[in-house]
N, C-alpha and C. Protein backbone atom coordinates (compact mmCIF):
# COMPACT_ATOMS: atom_id res chain seq x y z
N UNK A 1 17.56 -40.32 22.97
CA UNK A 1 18.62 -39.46 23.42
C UNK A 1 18.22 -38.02 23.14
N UNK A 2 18.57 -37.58 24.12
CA UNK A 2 18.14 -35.49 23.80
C UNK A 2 19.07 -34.99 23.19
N UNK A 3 18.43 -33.95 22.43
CA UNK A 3 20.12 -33.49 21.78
C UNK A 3 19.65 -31.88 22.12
N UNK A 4 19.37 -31.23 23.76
CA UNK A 4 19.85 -30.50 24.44
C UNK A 4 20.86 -30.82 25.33
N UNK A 5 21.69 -29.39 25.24
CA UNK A 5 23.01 -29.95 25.80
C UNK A 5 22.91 -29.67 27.17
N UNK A 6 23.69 -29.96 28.37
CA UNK A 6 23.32 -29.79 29.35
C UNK A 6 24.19 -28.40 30.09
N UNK A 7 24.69 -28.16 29.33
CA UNK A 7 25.33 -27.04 29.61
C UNK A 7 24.91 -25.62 29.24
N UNK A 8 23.76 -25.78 28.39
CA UNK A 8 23.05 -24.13 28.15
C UNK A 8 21.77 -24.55 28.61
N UNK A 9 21.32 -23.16 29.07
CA UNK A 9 19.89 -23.17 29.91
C UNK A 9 18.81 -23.42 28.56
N UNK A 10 18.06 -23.77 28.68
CA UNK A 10 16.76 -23.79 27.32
C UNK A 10 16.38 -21.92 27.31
N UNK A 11 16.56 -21.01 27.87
CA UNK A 11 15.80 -19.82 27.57
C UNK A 11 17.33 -19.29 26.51
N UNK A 12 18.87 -19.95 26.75
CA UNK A 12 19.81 -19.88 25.80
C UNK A 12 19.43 -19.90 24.42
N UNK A 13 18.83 -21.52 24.37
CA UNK A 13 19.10 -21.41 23.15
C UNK A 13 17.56 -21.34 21.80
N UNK A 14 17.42 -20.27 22.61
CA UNK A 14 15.91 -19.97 22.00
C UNK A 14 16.49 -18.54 21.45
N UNK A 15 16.46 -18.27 20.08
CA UNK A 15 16.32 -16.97 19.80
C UNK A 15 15.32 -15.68 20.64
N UNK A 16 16.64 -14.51 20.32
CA UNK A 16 16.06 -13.54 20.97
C UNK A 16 14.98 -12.35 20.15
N UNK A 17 13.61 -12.20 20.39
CA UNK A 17 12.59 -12.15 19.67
C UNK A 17 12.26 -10.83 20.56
N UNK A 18 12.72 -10.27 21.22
CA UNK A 18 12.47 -8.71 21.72
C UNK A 18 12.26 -7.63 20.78
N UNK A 19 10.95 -7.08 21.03
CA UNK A 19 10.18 -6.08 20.50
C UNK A 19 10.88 -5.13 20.64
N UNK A 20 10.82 -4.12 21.16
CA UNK A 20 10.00 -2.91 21.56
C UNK A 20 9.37 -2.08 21.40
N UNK A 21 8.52 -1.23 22.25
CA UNK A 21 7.58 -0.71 22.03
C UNK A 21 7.02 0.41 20.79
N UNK A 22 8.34 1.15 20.35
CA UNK A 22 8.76 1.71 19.47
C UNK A 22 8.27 0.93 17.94
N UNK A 23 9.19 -0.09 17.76
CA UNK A 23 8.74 -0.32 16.90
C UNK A 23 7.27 -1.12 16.67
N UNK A 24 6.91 -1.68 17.55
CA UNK A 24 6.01 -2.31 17.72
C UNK A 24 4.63 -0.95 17.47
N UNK A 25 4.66 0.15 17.84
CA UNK A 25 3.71 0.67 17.34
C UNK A 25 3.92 1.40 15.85
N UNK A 26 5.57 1.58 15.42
CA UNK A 26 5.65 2.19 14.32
C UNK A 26 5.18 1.04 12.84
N UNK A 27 4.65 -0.09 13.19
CA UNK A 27 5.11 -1.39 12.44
C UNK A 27 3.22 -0.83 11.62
N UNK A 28 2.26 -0.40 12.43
CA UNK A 28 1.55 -0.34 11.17
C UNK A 28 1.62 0.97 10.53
N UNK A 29 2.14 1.66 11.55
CA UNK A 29 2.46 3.10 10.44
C UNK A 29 3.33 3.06 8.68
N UNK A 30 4.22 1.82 9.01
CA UNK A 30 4.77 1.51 7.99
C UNK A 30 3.88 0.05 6.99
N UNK A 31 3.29 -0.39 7.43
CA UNK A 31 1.95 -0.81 6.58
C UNK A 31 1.06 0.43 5.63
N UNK A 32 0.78 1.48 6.24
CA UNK A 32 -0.14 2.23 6.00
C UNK A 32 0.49 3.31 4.88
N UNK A 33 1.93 3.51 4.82
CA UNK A 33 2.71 4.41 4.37
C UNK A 33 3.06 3.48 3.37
N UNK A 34 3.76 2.14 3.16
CA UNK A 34 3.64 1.19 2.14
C UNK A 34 2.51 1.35 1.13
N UNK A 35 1.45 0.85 1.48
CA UNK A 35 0.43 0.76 0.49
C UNK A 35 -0.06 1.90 -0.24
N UNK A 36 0.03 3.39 0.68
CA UNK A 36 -0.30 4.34 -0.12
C UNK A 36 0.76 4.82 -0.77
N UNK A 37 2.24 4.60 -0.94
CA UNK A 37 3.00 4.42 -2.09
C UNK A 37 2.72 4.09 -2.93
N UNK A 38 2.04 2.88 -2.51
CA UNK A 38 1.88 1.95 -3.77
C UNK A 38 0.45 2.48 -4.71
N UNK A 39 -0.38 3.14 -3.54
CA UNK A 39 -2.29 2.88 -4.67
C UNK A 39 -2.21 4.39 -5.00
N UNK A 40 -0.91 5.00 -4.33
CA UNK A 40 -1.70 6.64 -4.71
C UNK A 40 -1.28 7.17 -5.91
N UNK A 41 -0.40 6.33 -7.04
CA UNK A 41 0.08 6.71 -8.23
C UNK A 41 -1.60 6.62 -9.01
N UNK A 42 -1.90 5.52 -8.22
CA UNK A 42 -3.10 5.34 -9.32
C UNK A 42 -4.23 6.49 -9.86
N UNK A 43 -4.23 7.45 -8.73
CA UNK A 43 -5.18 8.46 -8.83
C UNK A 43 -4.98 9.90 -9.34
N UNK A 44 -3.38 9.54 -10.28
CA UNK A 44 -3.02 10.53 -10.82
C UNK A 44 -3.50 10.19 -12.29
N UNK A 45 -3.90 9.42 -12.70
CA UNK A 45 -5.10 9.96 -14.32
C UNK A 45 -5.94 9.96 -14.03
N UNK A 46 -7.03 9.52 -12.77
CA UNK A 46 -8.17 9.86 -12.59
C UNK A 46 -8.48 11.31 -12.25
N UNK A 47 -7.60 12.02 -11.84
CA UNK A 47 -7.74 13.30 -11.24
C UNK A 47 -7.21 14.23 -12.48
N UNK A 48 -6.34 13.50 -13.28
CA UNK A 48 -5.97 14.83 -14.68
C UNK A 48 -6.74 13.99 -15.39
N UNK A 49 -7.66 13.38 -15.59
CA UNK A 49 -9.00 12.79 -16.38
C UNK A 49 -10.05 13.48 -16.09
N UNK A 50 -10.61 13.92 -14.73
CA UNK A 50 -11.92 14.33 -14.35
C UNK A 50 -12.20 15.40 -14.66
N UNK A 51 -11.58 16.10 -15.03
CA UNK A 51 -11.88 17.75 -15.84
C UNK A 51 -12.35 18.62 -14.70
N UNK A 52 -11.00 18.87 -13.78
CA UNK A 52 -11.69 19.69 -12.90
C UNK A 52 -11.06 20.95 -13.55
N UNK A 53 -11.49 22.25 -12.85
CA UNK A 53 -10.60 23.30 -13.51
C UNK A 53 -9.23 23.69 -12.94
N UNK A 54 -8.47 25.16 -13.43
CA UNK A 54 -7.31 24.79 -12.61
C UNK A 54 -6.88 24.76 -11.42
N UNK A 55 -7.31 25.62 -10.68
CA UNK A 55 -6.96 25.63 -9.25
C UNK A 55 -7.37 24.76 -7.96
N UNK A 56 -8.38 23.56 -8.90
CA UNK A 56 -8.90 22.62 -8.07
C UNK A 56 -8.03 21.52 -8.07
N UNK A 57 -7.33 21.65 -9.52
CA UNK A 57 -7.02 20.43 -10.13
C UNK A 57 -5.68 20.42 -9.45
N UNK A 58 -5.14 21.84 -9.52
CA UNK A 58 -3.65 21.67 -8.76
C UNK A 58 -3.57 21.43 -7.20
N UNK A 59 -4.28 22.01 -6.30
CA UNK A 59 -4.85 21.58 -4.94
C UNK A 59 -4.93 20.24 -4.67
N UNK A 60 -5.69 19.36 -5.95
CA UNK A 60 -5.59 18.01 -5.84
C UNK A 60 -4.62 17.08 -6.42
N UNK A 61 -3.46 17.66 -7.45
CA UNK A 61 -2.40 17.14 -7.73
C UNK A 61 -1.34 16.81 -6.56
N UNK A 62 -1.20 18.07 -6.05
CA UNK A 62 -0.61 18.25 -4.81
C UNK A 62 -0.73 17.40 -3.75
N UNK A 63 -1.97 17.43 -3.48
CA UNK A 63 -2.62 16.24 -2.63
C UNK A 63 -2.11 15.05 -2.77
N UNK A 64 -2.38 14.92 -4.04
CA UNK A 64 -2.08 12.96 -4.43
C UNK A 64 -0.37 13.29 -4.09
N UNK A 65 0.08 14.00 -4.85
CA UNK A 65 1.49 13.82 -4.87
C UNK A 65 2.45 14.06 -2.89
N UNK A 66 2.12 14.64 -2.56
CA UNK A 66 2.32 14.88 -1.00
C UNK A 66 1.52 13.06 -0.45
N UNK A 67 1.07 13.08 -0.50
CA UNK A 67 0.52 11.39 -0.40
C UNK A 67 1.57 10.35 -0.52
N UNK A 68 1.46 10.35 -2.17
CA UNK A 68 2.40 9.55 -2.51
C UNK A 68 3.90 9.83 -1.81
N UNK A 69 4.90 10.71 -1.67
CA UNK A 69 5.94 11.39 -0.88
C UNK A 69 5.79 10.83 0.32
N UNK A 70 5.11 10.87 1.08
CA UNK A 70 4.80 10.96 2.55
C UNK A 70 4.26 9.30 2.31
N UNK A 71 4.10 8.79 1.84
CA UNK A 71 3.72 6.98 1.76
C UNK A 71 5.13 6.47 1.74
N UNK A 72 6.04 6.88 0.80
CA UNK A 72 7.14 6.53 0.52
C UNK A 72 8.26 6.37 1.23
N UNK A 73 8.06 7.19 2.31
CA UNK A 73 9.40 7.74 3.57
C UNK A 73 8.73 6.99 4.70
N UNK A 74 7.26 6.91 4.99
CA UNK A 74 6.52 6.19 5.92
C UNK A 74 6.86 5.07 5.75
N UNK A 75 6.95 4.29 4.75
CA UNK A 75 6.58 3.04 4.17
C UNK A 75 8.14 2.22 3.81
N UNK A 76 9.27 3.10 3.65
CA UNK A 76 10.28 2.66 3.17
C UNK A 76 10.83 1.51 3.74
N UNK A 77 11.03 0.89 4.87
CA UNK A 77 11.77 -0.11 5.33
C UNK A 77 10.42 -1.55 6.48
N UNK A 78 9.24 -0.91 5.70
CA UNK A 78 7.79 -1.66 5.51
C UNK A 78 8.49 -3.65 4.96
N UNK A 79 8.51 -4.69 5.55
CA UNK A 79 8.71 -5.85 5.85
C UNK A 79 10.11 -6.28 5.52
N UNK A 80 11.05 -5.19 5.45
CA UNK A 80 12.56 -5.40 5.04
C UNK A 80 12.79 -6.61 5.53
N UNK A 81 12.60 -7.34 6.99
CA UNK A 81 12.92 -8.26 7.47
C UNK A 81 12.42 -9.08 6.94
N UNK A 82 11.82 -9.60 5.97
CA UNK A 82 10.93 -10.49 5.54
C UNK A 82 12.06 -11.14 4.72
């Protein structure tokens, strides 16, 4: 015995799985903005470890930290659906 009913079409009762294009290209931007949330804390004692002097060192604090910022807002709603 089938236990489709005969009263809904089969494309009914199939969940609706529509993309679009939008997100479909924003989906690795938020991969890419995820992870460097996540790895770019790491390179804040390597960089106040390496003994650079000051104005290199702040150029590159900045750096990491604008990184990390900009990973975070990229990355924020990175596999929510999961």
């Amino acid at each position: 015995m089938s236990s489709v009913s005969p009263f809904r079409s089969p494309s009914e009762a199939l969940p609706d799985r529509s993309v679009d294009f939008r997100t479909l290209a924003f989906r690795p931007i938020q991969f890419l903005g995820f992870w460097t949330a996540v790895l770019a804390p790491l390179a804040y004692p390597t960089v106040l470890l390496s003994g650079l002097d000051g104005q290199s060192l702040l150029f590159l604090l900045a750096g990491v930290f604008l990184a990390n910022v900009l990973g975070l807002v990229l990355g924020r709603d990175y596999r929510a659906d999961a």
